[in-house]
C-alpha atoms as a PDB file:
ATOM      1  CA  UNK A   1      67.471 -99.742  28.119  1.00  0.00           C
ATOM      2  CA  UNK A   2      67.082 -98.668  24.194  1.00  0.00           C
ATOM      3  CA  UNK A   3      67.387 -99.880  20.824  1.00  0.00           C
ATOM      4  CA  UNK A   4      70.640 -99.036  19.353  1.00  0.00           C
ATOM      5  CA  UNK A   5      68.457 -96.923  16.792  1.00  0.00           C
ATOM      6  CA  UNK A   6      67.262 -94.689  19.915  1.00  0.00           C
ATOM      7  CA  UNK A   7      68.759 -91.467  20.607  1.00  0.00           C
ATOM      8  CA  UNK A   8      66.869 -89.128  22.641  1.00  0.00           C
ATOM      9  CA  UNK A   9      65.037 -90.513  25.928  1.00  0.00           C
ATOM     10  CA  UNK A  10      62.825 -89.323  28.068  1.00  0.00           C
ATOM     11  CA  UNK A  11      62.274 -90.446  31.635  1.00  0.00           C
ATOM     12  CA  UNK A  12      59.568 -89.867  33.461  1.00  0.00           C
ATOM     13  CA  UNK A  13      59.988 -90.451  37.087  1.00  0.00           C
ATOM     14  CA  UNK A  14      64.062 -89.981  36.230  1.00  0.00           C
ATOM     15  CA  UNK A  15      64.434 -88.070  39.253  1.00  0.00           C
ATOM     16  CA  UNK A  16      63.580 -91.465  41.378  1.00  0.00           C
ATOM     17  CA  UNK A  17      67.124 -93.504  42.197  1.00  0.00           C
ATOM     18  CA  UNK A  18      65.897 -95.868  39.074  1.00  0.00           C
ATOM     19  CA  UNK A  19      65.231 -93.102  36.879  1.00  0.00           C
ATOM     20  CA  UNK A  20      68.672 -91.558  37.608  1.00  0.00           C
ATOM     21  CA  UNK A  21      70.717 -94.876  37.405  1.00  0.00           C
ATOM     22  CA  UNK A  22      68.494 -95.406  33.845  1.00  0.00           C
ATOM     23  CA  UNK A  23      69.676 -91.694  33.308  1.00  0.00           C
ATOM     24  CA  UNK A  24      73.174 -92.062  34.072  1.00  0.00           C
ATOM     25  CA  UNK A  25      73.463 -95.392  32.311  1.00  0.00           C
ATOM     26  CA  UNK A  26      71.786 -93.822  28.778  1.00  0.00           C
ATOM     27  CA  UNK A  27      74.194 -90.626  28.671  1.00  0.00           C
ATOM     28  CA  UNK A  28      76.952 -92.758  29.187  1.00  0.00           C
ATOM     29  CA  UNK A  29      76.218 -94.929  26.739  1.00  0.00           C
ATOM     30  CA  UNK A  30      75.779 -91.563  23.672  1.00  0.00           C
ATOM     31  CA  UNK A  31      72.074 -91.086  24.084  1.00  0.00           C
ATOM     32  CA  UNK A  32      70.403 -87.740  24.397  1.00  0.00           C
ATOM     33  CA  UNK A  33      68.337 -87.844  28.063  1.00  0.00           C
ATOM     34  CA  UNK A  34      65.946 -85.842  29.195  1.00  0.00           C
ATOM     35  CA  UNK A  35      64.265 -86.151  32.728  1.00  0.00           C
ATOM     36  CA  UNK A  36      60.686 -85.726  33.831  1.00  0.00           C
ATOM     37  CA  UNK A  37      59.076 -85.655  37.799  1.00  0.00           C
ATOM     38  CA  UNK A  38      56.552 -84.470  39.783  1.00  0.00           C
ATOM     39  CA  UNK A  39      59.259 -83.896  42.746  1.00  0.00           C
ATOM     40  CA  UNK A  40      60.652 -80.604  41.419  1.00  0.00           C
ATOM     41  CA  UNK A  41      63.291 -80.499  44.199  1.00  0.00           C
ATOM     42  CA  UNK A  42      64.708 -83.838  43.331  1.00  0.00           C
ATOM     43  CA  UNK A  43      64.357 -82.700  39.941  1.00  0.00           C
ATOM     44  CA  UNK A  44      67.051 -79.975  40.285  1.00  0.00           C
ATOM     45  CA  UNK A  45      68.725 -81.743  42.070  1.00  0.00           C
ATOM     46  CA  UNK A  46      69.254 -84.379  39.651  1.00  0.00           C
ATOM     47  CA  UNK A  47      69.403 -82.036  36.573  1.00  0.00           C
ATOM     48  CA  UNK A  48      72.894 -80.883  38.660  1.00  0.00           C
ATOM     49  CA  UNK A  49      73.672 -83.895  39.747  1.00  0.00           C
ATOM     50  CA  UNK A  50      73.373 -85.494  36.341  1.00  0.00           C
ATOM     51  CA  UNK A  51      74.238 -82.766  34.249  1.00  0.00           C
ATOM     52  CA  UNK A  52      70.969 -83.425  32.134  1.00  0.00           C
ATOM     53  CA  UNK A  53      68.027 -81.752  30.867  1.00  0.00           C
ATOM     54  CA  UNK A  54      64.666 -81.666  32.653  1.00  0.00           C
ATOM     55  CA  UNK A  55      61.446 -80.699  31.217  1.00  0.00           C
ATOM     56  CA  UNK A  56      57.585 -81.455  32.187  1.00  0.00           C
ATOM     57  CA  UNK A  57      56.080 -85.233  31.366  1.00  0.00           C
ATOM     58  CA  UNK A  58      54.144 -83.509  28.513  1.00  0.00           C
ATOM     59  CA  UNK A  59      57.093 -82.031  26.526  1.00  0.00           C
ATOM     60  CA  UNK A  60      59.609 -85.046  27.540  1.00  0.00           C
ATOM     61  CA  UNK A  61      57.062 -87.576  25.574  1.00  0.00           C
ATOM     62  CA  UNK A  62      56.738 -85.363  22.801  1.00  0.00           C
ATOM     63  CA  UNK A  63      60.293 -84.885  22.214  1.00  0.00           C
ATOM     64  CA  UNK A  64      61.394 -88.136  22.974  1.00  0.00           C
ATOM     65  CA  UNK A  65      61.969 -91.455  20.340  1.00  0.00           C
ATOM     66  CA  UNK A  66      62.000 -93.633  23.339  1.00  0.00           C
ATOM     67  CA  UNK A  67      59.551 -93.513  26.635  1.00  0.00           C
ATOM     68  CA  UNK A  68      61.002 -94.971  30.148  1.00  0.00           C
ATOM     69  CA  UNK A  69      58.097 -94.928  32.914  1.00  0.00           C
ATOM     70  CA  UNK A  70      59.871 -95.282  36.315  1.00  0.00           C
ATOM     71  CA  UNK A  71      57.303 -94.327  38.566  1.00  0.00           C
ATOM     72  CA  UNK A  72      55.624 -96.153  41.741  1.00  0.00           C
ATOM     73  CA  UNK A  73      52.855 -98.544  40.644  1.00  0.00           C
ATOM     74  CA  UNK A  74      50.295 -96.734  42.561  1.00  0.00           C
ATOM     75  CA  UNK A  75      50.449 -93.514  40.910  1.00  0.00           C
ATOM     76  CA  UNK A  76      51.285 -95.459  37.048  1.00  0.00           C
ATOM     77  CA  UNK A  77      47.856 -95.532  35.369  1.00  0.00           C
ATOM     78  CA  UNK A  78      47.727 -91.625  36.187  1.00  0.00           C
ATOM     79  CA  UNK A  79      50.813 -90.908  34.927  1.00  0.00           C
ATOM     80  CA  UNK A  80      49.846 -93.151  31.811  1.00  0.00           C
ATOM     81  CA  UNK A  81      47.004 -91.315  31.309  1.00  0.00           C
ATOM     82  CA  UNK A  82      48.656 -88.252  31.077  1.00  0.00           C
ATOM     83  CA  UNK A  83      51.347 -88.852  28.686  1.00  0.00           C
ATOM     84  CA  UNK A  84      49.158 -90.779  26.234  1.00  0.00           C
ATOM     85  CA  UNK A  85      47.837 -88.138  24.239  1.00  0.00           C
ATOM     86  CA  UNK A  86      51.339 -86.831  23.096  1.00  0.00           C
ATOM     87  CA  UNK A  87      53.147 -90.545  21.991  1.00  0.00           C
ATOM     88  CA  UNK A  88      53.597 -90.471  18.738  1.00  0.00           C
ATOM     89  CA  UNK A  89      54.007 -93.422  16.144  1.00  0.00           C
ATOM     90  CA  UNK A  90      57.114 -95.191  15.742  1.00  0.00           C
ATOM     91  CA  UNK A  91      57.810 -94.341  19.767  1.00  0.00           C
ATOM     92  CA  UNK A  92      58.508 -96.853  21.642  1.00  0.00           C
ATOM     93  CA  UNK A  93      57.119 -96.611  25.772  1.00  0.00           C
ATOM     94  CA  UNK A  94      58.971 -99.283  27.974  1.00  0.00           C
ATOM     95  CA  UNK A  95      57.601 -99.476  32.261  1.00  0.00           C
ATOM     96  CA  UNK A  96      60.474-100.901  34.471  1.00  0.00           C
ATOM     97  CA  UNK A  97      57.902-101.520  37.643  1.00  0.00           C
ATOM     98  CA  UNK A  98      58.556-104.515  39.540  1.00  0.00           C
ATOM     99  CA  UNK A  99      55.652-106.206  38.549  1.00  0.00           C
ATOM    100  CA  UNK A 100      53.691-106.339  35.237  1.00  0.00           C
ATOM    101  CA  UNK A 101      50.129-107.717  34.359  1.00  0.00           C
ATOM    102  CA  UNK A 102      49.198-104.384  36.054  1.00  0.00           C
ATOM    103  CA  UNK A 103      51.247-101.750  33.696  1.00  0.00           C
ATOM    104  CA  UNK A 104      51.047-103.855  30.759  1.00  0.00           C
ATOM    105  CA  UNK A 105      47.498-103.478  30.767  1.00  0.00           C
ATOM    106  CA  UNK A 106      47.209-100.012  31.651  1.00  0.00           C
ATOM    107  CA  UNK A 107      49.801 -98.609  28.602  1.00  0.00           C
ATOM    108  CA  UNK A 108      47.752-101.261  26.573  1.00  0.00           C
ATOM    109  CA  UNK A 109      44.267 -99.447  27.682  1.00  0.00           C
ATOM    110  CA  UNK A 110      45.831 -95.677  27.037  1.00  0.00           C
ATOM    111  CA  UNK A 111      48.401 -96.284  25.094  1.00  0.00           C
ATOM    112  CA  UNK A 112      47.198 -96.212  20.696  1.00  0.00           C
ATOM    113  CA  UNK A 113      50.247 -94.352  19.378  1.00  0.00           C
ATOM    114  CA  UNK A 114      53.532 -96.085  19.480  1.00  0.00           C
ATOM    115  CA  UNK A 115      54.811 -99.450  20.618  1.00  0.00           C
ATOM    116  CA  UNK A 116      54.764-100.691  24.703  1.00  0.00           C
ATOM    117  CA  UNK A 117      56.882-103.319  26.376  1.00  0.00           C
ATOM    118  CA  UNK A 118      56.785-103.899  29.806  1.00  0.00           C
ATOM    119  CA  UNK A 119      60.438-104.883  31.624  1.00  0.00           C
ATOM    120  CA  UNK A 120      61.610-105.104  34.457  1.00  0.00           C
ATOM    121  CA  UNK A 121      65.580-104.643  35.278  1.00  0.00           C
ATOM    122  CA  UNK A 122      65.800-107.508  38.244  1.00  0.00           C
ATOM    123  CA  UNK A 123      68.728-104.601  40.378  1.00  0.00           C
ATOM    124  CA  UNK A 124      68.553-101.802  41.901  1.00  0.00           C
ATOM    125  CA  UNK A 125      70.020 -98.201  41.664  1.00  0.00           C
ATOM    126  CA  UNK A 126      73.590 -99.361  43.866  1.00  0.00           C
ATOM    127  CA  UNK A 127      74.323-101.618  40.432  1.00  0.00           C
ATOM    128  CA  UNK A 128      77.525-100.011  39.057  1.00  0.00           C
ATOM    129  CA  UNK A 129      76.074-101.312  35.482  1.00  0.00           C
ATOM    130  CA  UNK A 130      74.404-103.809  33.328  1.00  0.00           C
ATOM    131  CA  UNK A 131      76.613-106.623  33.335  1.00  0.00           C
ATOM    132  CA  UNK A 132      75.956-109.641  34.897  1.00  0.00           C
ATOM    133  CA  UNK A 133      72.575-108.476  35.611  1.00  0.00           C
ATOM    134  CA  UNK A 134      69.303-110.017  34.729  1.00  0.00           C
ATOM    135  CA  UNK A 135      66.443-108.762  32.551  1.00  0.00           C
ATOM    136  CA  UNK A 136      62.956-109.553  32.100  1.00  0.00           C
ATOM    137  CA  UNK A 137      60.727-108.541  29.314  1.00  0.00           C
ATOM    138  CA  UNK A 138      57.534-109.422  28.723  1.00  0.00           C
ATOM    139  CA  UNK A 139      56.012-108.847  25.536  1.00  0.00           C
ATOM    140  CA  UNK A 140      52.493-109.750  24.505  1.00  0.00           C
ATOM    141  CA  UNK A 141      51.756-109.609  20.828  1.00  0.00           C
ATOM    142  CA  UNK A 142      54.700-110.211  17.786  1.00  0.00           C
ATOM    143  CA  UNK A 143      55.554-106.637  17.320  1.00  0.00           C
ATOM    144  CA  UNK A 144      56.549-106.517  20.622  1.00  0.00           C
ATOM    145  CA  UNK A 145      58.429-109.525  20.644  1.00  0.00           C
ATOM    146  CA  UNK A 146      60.457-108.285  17.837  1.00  0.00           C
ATOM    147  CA  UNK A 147      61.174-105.192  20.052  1.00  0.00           C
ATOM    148  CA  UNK A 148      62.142-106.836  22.902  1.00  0.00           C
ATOM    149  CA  UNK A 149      64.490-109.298  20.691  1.00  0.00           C
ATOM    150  CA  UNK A 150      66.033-105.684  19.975  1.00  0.00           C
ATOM    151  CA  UNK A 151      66.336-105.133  23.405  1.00  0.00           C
ATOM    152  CA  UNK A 152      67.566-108.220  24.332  1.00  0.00           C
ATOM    153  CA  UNK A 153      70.920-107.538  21.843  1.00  0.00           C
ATOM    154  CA  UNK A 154      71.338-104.463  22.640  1.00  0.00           C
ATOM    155  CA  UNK A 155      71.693-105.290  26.399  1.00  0.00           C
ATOM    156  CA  UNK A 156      73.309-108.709  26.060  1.00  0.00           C
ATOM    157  CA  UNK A 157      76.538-106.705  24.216  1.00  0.00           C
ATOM    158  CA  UNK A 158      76.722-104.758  27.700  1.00  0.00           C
ATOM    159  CA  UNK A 159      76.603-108.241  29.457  1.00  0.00           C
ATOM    160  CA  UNK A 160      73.018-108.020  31.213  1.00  0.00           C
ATOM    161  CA  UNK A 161      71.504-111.479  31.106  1.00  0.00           C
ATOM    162  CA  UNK A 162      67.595-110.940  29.192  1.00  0.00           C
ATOM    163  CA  UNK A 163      64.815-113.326  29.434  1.00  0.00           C
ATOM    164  CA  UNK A 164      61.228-112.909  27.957  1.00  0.00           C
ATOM    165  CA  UNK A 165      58.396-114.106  29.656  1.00  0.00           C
ATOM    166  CA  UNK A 166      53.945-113.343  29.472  1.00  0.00           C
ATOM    167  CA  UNK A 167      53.654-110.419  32.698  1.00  0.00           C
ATOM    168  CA  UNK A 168      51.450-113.463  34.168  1.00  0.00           C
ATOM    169  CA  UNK A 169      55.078-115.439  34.415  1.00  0.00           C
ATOM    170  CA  UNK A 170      56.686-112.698  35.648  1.00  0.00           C
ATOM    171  CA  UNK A 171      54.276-111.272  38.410  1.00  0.00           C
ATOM    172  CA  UNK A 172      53.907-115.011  39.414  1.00  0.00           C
ATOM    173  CA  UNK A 173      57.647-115.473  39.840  1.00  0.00           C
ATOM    174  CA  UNK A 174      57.854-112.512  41.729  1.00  0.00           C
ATOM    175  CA  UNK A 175      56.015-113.122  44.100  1.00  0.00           C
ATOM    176  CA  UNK A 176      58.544-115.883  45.327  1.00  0.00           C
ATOM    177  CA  UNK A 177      62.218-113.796  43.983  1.00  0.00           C
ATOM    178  CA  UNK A 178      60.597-110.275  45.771  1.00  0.00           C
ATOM    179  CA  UNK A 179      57.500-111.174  47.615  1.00  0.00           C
ATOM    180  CA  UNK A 180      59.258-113.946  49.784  1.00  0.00           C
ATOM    181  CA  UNK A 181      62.359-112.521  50.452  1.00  0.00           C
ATOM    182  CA  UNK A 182      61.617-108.927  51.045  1.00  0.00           C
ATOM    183  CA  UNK A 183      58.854-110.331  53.666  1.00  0.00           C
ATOM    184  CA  UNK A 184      60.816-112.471  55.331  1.00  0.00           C
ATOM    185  CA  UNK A 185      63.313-109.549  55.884  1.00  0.00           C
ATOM    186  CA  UNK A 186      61.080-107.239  57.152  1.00  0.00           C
ATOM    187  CA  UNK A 187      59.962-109.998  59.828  1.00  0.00           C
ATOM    188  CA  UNK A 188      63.562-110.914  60.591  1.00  0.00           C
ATOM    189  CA  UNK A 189      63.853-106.866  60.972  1.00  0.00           C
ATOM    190  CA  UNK A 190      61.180-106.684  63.221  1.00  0.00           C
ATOM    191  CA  UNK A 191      62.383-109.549  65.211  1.00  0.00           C
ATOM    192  CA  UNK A 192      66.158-108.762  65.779  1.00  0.00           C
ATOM    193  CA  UNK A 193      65.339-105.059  66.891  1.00  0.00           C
ATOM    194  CA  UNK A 194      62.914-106.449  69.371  1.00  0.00           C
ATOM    195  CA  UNK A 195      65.856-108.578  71.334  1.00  0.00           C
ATOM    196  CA  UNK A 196      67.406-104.909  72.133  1.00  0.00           C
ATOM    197  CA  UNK A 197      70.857-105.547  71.944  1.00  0.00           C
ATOM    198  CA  UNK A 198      71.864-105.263  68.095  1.00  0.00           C
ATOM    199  CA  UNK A 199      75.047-103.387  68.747  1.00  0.00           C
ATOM    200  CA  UNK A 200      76.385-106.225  70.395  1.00  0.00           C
ATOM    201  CA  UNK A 201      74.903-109.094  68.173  1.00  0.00           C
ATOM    202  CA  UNK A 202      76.596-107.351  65.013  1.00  0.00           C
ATOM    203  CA  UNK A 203      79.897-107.088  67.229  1.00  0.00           C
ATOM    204  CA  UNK A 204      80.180-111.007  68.020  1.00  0.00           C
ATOM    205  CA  UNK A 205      78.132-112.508  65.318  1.00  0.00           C
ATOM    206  CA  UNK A 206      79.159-114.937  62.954  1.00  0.00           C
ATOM    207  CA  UNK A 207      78.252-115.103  58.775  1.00  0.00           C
ATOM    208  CA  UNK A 208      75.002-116.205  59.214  1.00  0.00           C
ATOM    209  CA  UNK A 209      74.052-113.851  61.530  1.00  0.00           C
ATOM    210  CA  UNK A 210      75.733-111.055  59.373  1.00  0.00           C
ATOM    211  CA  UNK A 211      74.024-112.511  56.288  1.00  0.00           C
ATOM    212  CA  UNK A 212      70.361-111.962  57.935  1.00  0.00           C
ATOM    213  CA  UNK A 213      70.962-108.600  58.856  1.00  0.00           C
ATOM    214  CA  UNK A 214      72.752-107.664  56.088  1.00  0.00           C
ATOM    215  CA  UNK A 215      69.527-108.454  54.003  1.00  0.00           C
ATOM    216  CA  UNK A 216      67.534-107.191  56.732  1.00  0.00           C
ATOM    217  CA  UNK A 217      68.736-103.927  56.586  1.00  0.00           C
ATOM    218  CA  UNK A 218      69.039-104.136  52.997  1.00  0.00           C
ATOM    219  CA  UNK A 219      65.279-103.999  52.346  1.00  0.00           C
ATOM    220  CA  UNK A 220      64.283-101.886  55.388  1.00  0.00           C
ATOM    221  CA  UNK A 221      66.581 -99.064  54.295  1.00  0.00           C
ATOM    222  CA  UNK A 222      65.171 -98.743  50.796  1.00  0.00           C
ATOM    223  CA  UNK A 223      62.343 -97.282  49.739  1.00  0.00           C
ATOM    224  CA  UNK A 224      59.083 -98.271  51.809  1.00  0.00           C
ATOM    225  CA  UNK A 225      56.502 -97.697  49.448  1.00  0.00           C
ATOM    226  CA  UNK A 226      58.227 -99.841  47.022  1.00  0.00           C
ATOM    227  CA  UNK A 227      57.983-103.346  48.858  1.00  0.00           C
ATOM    228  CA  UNK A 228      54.421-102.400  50.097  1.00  0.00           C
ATOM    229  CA  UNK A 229      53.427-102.284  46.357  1.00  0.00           C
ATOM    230  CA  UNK A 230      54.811-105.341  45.855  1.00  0.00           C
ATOM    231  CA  UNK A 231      53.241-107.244  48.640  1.00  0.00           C
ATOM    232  CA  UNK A 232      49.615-105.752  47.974  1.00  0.00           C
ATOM    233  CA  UNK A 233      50.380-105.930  44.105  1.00  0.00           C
ATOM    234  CA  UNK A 234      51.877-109.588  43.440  1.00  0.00           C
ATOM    235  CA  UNK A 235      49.567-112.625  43.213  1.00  0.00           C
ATOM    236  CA  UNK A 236      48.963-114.685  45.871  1.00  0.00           C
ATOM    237  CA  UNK A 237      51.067-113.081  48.404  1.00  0.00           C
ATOM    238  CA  UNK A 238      48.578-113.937  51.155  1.00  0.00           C
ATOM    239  CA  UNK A 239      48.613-117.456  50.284  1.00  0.00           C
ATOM    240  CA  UNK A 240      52.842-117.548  50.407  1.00  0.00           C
ATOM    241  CA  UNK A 241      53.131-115.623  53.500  1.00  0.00           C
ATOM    242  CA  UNK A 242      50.491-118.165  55.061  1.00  0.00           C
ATOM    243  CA  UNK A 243      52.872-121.391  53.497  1.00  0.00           C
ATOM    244  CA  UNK A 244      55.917-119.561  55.409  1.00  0.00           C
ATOM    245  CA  UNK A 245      54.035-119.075  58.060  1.00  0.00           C
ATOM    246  CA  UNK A 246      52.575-122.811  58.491  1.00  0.00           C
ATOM    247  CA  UNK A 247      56.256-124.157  58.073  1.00  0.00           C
ATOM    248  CA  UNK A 248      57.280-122.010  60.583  1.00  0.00           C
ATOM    249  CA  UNK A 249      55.565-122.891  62.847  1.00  0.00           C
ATOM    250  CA  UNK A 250      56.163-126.735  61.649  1.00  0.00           C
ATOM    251  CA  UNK A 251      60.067-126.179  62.539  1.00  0.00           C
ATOM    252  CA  UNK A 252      59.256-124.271  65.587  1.00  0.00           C
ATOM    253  CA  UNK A 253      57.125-127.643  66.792  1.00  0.00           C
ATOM    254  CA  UNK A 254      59.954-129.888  66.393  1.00  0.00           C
ATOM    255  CA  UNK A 255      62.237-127.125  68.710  1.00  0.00           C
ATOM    256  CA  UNK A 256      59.084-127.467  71.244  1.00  0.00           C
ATOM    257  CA  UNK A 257      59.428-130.870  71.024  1.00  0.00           C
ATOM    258  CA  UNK A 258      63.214-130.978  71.450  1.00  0.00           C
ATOM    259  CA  UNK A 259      62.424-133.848  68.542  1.00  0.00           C
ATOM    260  CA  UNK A 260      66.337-133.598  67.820  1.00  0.00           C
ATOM    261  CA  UNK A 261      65.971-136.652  65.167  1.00  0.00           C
ATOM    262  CA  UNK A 262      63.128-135.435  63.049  1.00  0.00           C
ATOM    263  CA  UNK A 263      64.732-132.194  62.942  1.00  0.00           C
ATOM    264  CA  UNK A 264      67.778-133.483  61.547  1.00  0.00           C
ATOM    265  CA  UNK A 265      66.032-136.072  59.150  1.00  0.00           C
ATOM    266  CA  UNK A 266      63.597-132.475  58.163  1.00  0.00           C
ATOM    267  CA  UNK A 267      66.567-131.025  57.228  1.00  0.00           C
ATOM    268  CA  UNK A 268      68.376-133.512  55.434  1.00  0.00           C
ATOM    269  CA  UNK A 269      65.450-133.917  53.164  1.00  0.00           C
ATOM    270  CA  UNK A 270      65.855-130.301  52.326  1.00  0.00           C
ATOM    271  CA  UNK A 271      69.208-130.661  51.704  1.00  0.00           C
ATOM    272  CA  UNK A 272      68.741-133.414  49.113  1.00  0.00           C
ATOM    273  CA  UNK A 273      65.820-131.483  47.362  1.00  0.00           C
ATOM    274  CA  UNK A 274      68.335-128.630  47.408  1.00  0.00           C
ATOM    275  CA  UNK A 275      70.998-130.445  45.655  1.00  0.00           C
ATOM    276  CA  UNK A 276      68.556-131.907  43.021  1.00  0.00           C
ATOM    277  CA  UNK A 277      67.185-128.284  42.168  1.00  0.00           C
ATOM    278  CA  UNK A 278      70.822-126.703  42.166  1.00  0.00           C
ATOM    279  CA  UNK A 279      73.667-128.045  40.445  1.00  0.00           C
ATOM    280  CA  UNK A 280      75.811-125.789  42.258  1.00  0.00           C
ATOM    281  CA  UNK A 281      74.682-126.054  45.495  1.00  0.00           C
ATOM    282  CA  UNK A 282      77.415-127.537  46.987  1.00  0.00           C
ATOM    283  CA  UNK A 283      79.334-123.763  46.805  1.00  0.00           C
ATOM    284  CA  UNK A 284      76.559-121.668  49.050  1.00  0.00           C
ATOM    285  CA  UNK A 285      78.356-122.340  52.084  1.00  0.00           C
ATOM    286  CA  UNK A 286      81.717-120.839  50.503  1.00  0.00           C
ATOM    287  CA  UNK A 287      79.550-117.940  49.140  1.00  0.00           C
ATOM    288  CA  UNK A 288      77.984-116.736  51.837  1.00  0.00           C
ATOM    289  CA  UNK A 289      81.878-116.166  53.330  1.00  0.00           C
ATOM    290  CA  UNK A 290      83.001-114.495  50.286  1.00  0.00           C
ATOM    291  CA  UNK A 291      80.167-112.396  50.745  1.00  0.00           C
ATOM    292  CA  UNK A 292      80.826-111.771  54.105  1.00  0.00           C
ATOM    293  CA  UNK A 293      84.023-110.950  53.875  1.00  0.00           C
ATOM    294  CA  UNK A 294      83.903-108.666  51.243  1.00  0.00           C
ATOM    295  CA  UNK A 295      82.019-106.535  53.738  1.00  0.00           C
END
């Protein structure tokens, strides 16, 4: 994710899956890579893997036109710190973290040489490539609006989707399109293993049921430390988790209750509200099968 004016890259953290998609993606597309990590066995292995040149954080920045930071939030503002004595003017520094008041701030605080954007590429490393997929960016002065404008073309001619947003918008957002979801999978997780028969449920289930577990098993198979950043990092994560919880336990009343009418009349009114919000709403049902069967 580069101007078209940017040849030589350096990632730092581009031994990470991110980092090597980002690195795969780049020398496809002409541009000179070069990877940086503090694993030095994944490293090698993704110097052979990728057929690219690896070097340490210090000498990647210094070589590099363009900066990519893909590195876990909680060690960012070290890594930051690091680096920012060797950008150079006219560089540009770009942080693809899932969220971003947090790194924003931080490559503002370090960060005097060269130009920093904050995005965040809304995939992860099983994408086969940019199209179709959605990016933010969230720039916070004019230069870097003009940069990310540059962005924006040069990954809207691939096909990726690009909006720009404050990183207020975007953590805020998140919270809902990662917070929510990977939560409620990691509970669902937690729930299905403890009824001790998931061999057979998989075997006789239906597409809902293979739709839960599918993104069940999604999030619990990727990395951990990843989705606890995000719930201890977005904004008011607490206070969602407690909404889900309270209508939770709302639904689970009217089951107690065996209130079979205000069930259905609860879930009707969803419905509706659904079909305001989504044009298209009508199509989920035949979505989830295509899904499903593509399995």
């Amino acid at each position: 994710m580069v101007m078209n004016r940017a040849t030589r890259i350096a990632i730092i953290g581009g031994a990470g899956k991110m980092g090597r998609w980002f690195a795969n993606f780049l020398l496809r597309d002409g541009k000179e890579v070069a990877i940086a990590d503090s694993n030095r066995e994944k490293l090698l292995e993704a110097r052979t893997q990728l057929a690219v040149k690896t070097m340490p954080n210090v000498e990647a920045v210094r070589s590099a036109d363009t900066v990519l930071i893909s590195v876990p939030i909680d060690s960012f503002e070290e890594v930051v710190e690091q680096i920012h004595p060797y950008t150079h003017s006219g560089q540009v520094i770009i942080d693809i973290t899932s969220v971003k008041v947090f790194p924003v701030e931080v490559m503002h605080k370090y960060i005097g040489a060269g130009l920093v954007l904050g995005a965040h590429p809304m995939f992860g490393p099983g994408a086969k490539d940019v199209s179709n997929k959605n990016f933010i960016l969230t720039p916070t002065s004019e230069e870097e609006t003009a940069l990310a404008q540059e962005i924006r073309q040069y990954l809207e001619t691939r096909g990726a989707r690009v909006t720009l947003m404050t990183p207020r918008e975007h953590d805020d957002m998140m919270t809902m399109i990662l917070g929510l979801p990977s939560f409620v999978a990691m509970v669902s997780a937690d729930t299905l293993l403890s009824f001790d028969k998931l061999k057979l449920t998989r075997a006789i289930s239906g597409s809902t049921y293979k739709l839960l577990l599918m993104l069940a098993e999604s999030v619990v198979s990727e990395d951990a430390e990843l989705y606890a950043s995000l719930q201890m990092s977005l904004p008011d994560m607490v206070e969602i988790e407690d909404l889900f919880r309270s209508k939770a336990e709302a639904w689970e009343g009217l089951v107690k209750d065996k209130d079979k009418q205000r069930f259905i009349q609860r879930a009707n009114l969803l419905r509706d509200r659904l079909e305001k919000a989504n044009s298209d709403f009508g199509k989920a049902y035949e979505d989830m099968y295509r899904i499903v069967e593509g399995l």
